[in-house]
Protein backbone atom coordinates (compact mmCIF):
# COMPACT_ATOMS: atom_id res chain seq x y z
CA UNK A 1 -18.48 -54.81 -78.14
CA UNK A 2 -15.48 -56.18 -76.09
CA UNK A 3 -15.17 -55.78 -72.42
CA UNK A 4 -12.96 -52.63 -72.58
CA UNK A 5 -15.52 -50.28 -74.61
CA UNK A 6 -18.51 -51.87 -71.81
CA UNK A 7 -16.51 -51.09 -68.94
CA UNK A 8 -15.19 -47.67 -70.61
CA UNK A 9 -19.27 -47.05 -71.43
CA UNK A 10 -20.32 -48.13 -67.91
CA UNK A 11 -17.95 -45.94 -66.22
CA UNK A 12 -18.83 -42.87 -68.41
CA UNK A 13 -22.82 -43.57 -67.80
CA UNK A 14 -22.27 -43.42 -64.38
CA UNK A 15 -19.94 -39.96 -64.56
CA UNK A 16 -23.52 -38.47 -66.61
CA UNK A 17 -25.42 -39.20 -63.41
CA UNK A 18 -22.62 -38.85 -59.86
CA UNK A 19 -20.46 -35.80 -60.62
CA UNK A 20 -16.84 -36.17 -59.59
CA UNK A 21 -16.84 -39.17 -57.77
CA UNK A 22 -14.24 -41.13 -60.33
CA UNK A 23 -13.17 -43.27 -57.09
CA UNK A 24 -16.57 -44.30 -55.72
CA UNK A 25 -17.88 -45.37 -59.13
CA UNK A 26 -14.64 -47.28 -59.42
CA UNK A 27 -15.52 -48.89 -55.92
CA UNK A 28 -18.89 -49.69 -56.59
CA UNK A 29 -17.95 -51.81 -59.89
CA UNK A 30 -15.19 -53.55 -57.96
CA UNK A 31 -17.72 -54.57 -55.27
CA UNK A 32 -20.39 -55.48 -58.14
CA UNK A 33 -17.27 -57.16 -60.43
CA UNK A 34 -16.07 -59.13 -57.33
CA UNK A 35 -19.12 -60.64 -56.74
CA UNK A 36 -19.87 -58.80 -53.15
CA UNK A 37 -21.90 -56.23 -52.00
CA UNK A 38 -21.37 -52.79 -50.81
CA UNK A 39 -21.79 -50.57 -47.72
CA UNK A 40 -22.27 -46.82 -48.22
CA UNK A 41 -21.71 -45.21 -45.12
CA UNK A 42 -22.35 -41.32 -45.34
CA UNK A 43 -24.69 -38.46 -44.20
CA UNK A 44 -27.67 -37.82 -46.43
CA UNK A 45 -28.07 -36.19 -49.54
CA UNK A 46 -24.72 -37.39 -51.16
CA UNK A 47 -25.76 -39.47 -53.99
CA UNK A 48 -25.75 -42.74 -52.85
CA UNK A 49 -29.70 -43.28 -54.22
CA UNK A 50 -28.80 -41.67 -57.13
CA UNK A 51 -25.40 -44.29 -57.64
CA UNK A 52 -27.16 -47.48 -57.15
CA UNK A 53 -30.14 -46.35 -59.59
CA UNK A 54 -28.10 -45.32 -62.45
CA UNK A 55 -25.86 -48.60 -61.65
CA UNK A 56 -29.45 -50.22 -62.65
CA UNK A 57 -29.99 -48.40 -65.71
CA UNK A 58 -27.27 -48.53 -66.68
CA UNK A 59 -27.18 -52.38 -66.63
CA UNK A 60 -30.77 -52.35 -67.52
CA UNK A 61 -31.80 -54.26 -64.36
CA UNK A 62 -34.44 -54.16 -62.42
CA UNK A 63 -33.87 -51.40 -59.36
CA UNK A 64 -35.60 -52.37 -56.00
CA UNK A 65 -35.32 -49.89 -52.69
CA UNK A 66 -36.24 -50.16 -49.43
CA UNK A 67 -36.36 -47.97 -47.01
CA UNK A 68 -35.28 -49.32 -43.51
CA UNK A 69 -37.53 -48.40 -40.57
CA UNK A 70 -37.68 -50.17 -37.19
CA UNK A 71 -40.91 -51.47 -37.83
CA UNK A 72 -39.96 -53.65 -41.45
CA UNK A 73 -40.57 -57.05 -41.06
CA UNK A 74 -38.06 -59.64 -42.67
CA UNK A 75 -41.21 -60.74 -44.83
CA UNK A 76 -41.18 -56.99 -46.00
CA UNK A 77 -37.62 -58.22 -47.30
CA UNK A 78 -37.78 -61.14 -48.63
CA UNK A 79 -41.65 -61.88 -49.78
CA UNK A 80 -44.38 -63.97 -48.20
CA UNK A 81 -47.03 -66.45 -49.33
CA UNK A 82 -50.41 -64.83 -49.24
CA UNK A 83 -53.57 -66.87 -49.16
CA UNK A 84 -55.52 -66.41 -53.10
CA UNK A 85 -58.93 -67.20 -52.38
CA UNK A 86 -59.95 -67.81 -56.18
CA UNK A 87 -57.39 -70.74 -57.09
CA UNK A 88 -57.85 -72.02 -53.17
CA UNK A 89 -53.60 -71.89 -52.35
CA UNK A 90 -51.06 -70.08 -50.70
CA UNK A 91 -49.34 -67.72 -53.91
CA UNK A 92 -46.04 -66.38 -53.43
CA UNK A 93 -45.56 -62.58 -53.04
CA UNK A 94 -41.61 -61.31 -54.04
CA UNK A 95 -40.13 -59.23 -51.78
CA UNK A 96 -38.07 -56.40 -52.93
CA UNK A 97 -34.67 -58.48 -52.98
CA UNK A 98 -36.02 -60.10 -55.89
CA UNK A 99 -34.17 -57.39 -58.40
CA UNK A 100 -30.47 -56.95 -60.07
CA UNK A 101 -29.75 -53.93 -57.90
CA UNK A 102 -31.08 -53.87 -54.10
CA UNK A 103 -30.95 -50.32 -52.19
CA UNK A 104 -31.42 -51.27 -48.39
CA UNK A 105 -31.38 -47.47 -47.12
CA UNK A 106 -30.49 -46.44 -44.06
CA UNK A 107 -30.14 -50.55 -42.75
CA UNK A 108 -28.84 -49.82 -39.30
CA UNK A 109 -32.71 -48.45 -38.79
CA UNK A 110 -34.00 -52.14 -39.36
CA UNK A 111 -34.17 -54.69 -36.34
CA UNK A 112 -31.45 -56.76 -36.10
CA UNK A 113 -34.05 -59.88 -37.04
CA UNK A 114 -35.19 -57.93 -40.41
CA UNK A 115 -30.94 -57.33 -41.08
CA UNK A 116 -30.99 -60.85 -40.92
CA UNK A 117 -33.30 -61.46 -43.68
CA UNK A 118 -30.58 -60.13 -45.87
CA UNK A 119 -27.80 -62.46 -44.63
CA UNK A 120 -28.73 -65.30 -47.11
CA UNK A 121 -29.70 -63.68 -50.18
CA UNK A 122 -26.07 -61.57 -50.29
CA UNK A 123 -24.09 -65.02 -49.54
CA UNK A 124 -26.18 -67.85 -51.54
CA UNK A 125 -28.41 -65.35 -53.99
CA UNK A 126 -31.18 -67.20 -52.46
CA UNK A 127 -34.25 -66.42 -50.46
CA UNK A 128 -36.11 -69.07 -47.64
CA UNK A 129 -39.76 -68.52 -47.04
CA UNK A 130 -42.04 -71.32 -45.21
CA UNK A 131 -39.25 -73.95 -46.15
CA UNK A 132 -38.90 -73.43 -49.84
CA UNK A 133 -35.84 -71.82 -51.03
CA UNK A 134 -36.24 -69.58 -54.39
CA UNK A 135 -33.34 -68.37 -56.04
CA UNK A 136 -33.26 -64.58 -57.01
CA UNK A 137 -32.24 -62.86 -60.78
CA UNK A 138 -28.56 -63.10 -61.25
CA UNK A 139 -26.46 -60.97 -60.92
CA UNK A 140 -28.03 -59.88 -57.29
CA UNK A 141 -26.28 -56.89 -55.87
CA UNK A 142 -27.21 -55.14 -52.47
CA UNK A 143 -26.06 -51.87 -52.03
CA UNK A 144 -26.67 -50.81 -48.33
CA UNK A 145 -26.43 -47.00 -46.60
CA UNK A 146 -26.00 -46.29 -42.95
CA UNK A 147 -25.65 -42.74 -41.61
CA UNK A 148 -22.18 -42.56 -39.77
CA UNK A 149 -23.36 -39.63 -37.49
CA UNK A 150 -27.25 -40.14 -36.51
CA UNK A 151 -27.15 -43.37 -34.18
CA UNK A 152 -31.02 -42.68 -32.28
CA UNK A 153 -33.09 -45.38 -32.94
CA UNK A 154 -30.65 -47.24 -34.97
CA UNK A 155 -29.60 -50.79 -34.41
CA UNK A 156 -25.54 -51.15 -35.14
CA UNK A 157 -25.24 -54.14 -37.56
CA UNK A 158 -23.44 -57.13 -36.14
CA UNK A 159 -20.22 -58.65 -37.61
CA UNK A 160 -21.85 -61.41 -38.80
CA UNK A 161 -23.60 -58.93 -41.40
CA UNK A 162 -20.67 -56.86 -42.00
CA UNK A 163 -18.78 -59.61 -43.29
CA UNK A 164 -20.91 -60.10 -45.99
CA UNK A 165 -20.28 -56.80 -47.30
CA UNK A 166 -17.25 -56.55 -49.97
CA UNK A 167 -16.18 -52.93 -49.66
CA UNK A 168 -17.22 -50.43 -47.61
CA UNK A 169 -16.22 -46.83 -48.37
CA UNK A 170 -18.42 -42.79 -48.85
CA UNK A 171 -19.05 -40.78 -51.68
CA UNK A 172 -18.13 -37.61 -49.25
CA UNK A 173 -19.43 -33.96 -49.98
CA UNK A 174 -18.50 -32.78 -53.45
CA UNK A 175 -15.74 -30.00 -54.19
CA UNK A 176 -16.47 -26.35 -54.80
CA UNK A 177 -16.52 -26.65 -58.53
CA UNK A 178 -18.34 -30.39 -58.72
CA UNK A 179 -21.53 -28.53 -56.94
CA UNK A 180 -21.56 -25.87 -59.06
CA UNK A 181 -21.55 -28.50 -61.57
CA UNK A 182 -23.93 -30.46 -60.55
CA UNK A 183 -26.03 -27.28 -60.41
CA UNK A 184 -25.90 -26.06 -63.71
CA UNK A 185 -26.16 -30.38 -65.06
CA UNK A 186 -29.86 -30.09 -62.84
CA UNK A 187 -30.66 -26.80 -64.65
CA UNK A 188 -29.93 -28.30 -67.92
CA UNK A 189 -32.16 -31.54 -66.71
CA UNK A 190 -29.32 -33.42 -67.28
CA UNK A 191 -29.38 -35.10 -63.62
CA UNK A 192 -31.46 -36.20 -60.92
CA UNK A 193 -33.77 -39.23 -60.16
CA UNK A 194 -35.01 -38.87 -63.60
CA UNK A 195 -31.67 -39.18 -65.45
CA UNK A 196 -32.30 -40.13 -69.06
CA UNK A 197 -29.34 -42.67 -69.00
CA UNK A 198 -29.23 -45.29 -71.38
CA UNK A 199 -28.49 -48.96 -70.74
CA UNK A 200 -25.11 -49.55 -71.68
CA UNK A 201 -24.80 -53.39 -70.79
CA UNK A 202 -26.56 -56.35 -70.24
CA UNK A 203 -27.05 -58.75 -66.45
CA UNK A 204 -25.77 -61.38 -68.53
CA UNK A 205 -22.77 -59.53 -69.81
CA UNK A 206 -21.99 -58.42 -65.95
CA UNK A 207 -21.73 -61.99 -65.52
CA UNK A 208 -19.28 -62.28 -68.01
CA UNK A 209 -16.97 -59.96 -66.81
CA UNK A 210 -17.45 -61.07 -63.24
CA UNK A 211 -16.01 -64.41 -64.61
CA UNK A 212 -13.52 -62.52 -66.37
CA UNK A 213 -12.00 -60.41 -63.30
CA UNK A 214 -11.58 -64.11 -61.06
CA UNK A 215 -9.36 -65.47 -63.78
CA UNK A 216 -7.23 -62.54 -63.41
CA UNK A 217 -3.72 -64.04 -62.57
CA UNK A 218 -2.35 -63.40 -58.66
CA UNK A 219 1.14 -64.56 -58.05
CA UNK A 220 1.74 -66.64 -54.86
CA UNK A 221 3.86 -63.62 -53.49
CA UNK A 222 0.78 -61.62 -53.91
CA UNK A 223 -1.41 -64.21 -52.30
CA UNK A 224 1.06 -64.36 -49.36
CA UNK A 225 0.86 -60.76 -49.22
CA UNK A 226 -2.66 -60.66 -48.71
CA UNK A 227 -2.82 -63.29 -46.47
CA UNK A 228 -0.01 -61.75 -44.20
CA UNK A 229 -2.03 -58.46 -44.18
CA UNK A 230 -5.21 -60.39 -43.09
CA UNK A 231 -3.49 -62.26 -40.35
CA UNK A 232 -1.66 -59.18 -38.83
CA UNK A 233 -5.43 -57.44 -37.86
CA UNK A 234 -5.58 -60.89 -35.73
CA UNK A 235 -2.46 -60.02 -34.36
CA UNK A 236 -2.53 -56.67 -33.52
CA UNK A 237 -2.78 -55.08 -30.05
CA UNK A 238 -4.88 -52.66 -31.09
CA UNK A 239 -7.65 -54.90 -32.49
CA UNK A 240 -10.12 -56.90 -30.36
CA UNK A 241 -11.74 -58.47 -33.70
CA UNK A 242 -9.50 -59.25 -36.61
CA UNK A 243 -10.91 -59.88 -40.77
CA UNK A 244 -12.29 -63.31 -41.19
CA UNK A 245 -10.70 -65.64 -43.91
CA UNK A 246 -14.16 -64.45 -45.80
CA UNK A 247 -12.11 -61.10 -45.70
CA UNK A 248 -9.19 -62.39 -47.08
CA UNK A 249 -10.79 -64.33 -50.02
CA UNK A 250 -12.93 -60.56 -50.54
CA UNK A 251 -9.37 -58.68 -50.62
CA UNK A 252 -8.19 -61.07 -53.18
CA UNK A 253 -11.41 -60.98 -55.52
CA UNK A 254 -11.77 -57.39 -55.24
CA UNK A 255 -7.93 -56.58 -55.97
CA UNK A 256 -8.58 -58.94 -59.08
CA UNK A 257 -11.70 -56.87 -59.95
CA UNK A 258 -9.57 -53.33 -59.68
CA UNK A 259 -6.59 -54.79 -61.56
CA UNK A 260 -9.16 -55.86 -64.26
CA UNK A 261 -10.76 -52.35 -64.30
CA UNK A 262 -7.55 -50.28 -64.23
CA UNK A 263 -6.39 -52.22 -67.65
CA UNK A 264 -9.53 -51.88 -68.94
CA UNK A 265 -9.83 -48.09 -68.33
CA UNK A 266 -5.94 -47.88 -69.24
CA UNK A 267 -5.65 -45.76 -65.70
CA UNK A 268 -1.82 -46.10 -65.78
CA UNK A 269 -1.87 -49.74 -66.12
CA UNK A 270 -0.03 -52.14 -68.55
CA UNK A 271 0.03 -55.21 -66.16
CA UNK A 272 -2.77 -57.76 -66.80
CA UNK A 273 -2.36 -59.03 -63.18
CA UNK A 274 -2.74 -57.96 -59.54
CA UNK A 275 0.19 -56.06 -58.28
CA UNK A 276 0.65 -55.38 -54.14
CA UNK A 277 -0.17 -51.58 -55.04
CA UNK A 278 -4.18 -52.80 -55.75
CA UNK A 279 -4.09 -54.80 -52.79
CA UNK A 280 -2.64 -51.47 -50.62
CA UNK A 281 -5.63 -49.36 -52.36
CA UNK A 282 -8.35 -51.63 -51.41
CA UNK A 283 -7.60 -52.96 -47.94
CA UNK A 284 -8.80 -49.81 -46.05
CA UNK A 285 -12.38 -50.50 -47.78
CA UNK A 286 -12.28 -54.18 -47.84
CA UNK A 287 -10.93 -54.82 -44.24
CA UNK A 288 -11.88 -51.34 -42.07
CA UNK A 289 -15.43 -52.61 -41.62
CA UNK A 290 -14.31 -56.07 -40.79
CA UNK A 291 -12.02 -54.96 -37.85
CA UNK A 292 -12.97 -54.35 -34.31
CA UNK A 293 -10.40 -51.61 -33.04
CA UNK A 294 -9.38 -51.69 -29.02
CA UNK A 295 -11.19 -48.60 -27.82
CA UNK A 296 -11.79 -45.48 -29.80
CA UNK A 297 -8.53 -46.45 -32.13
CA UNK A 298 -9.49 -45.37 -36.20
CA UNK A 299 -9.67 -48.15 -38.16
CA UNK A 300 -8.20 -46.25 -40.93
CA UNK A 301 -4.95 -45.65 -38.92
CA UNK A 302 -5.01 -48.96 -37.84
CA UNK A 303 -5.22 -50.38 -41.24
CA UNK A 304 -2.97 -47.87 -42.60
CA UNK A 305 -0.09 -48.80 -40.16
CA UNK A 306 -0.27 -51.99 -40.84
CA UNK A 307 -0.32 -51.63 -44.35
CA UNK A 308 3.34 -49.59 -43.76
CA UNK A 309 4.44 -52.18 -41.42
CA UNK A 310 3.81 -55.69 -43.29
CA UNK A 311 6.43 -56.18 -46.06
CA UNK A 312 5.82 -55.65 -49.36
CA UNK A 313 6.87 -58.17 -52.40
């Protein structure tokens, strides 16, 4: 099977499970593709569960969840040695982060300490505990949800964490016809948490493609593009905190993952390499959550203006 008929298979596994959400599914691969991670920030009851457990069956890797309270410890994270009394030692417990696919719910409920636990697996794929360092299956890929509207007793993630995030983007309520859809696909048992979907692909074949979509070509014009776009949130009036260089090296890798997606899927694409237009579609979700705007400013304005302000090659 080459990679277009398993991206063309993932795509459609993932259409059996989220109804109508052809961009968010798109999204989500990008962010797993590029090698990041991705925030889901939307009010309950939208599907985001339901998209990051049929991502793991349908890559037939092993699904972990965790449910983010205020009183989690980072040990609840990331595992802890317990004491086994009948060989006489400390034995290792594995936290949930040791999995393919990682569902922190709701992860502006944790403390900011227990966020922290996550900072190091997302960038090195590696967990500390009592000084030893133990590497988790590969590929690892967090997918974390925050509710946008409820803020009591929630603790706002710092920038620190939100840098480590790829994308950020919503699924957003479904159409008219898509929840009539999805009514009649739950009637026919054809939906839900118990989704009979098939594994379509391998962990070892998303590593594949994941080296595949960095060793998609990207011009020096297009570089320079990005780069300019980066540097102008540091410039801006309206922003107090512009994108990191981690952001601009994200905006790169993802547009590299889209390009390699669009060709695949044959979504109006004949170009084998990254053109400005991916970079334009993926900068609100790759640098919105990295921006801090002056005030009550949108970051979607912001980065929209600047987007029609910063030359194009």
């Amino acid at each position: 099977m080459d990679d277009r008929q398993k991206i063309r298979q993932l795509v459609d596994n993932l259409g059996k499970a989220i109804v109508g959400k052809d961009e968010a599914i798109q999204l989500v691969l990008v962010a797993m593709l590029s090698g990041g991670h991705a925030l889901l920030e939307d009010v309950p009851g939208v599907g985001k569960t339901l998209l990051a457990k049929s991502l793991a069956k349908s890559i037939d890797g092993k699904f972990q969840r965790v449910q983010c309270t205020p009183d989690l410890l980072p040990t609840d994270i990331t595992g802890t040695n317990i004491w086994n009394p009948q060989k006489g030692e400390f034995q290792f417990l594995p936290g949930p982060v040791f999995a393919h696919i990682l569902l922190a719910d709701e992860i502006n409920r944790a403390t900011p300490r227990t966020q922290s636990a996550l900072l190091e697996v997302m960038e090195e794929a590696q967990v500390t505990v009592d000084g030893v360092s133990r590497q988790v299956p590969t590929p690892f890929f967090a997918i974390a949800t925050q509710n946008p509207i409820e803020y009591q007793g929630t603790f706002p993630l710092p920038e620190a964490q939100l840098d480590r995030f790829a994308l950020a983007f919503s699924l957003g309520y479904p159409s008219a016809s898509e929840e009539i859809q999805m009514l009649q696909r739950m009637q026919a048992g054809k939906t839900g948490s118990s989704s009979p979907l098939e594994p379509c692909i391998t962990p070892d074949e998303v590593l594949s493609l994941r080296q595949t979509c960095s060793q998609i070509p990207v011009n020096d014009r297009t570089s320079q593009y990005i780069v300019n776009l980066v540097r102008a949130t540091r410039e801006d009036s309206e922003i107090t905190l512009g994108a990191s260089p981690r952001g601009t090296v994200a905006l790169q890798k993802a547009a590299q993952s889209y390009a390699f997606l669009k060709l695949m899927l044959d979504l109006d694409r004949k170009s084998d390499y990254v053109i400005p237009d991916d970079v334009k579609f993926l900068a609100p979700y790759v640098l919105g959550h990295r921006i801090i705007p002056a005030g009550r400013r949108s970051t979607k304005g912001i980065i929209q203006r600047l987007l029609d302000t910063v030359p194009v090659p």
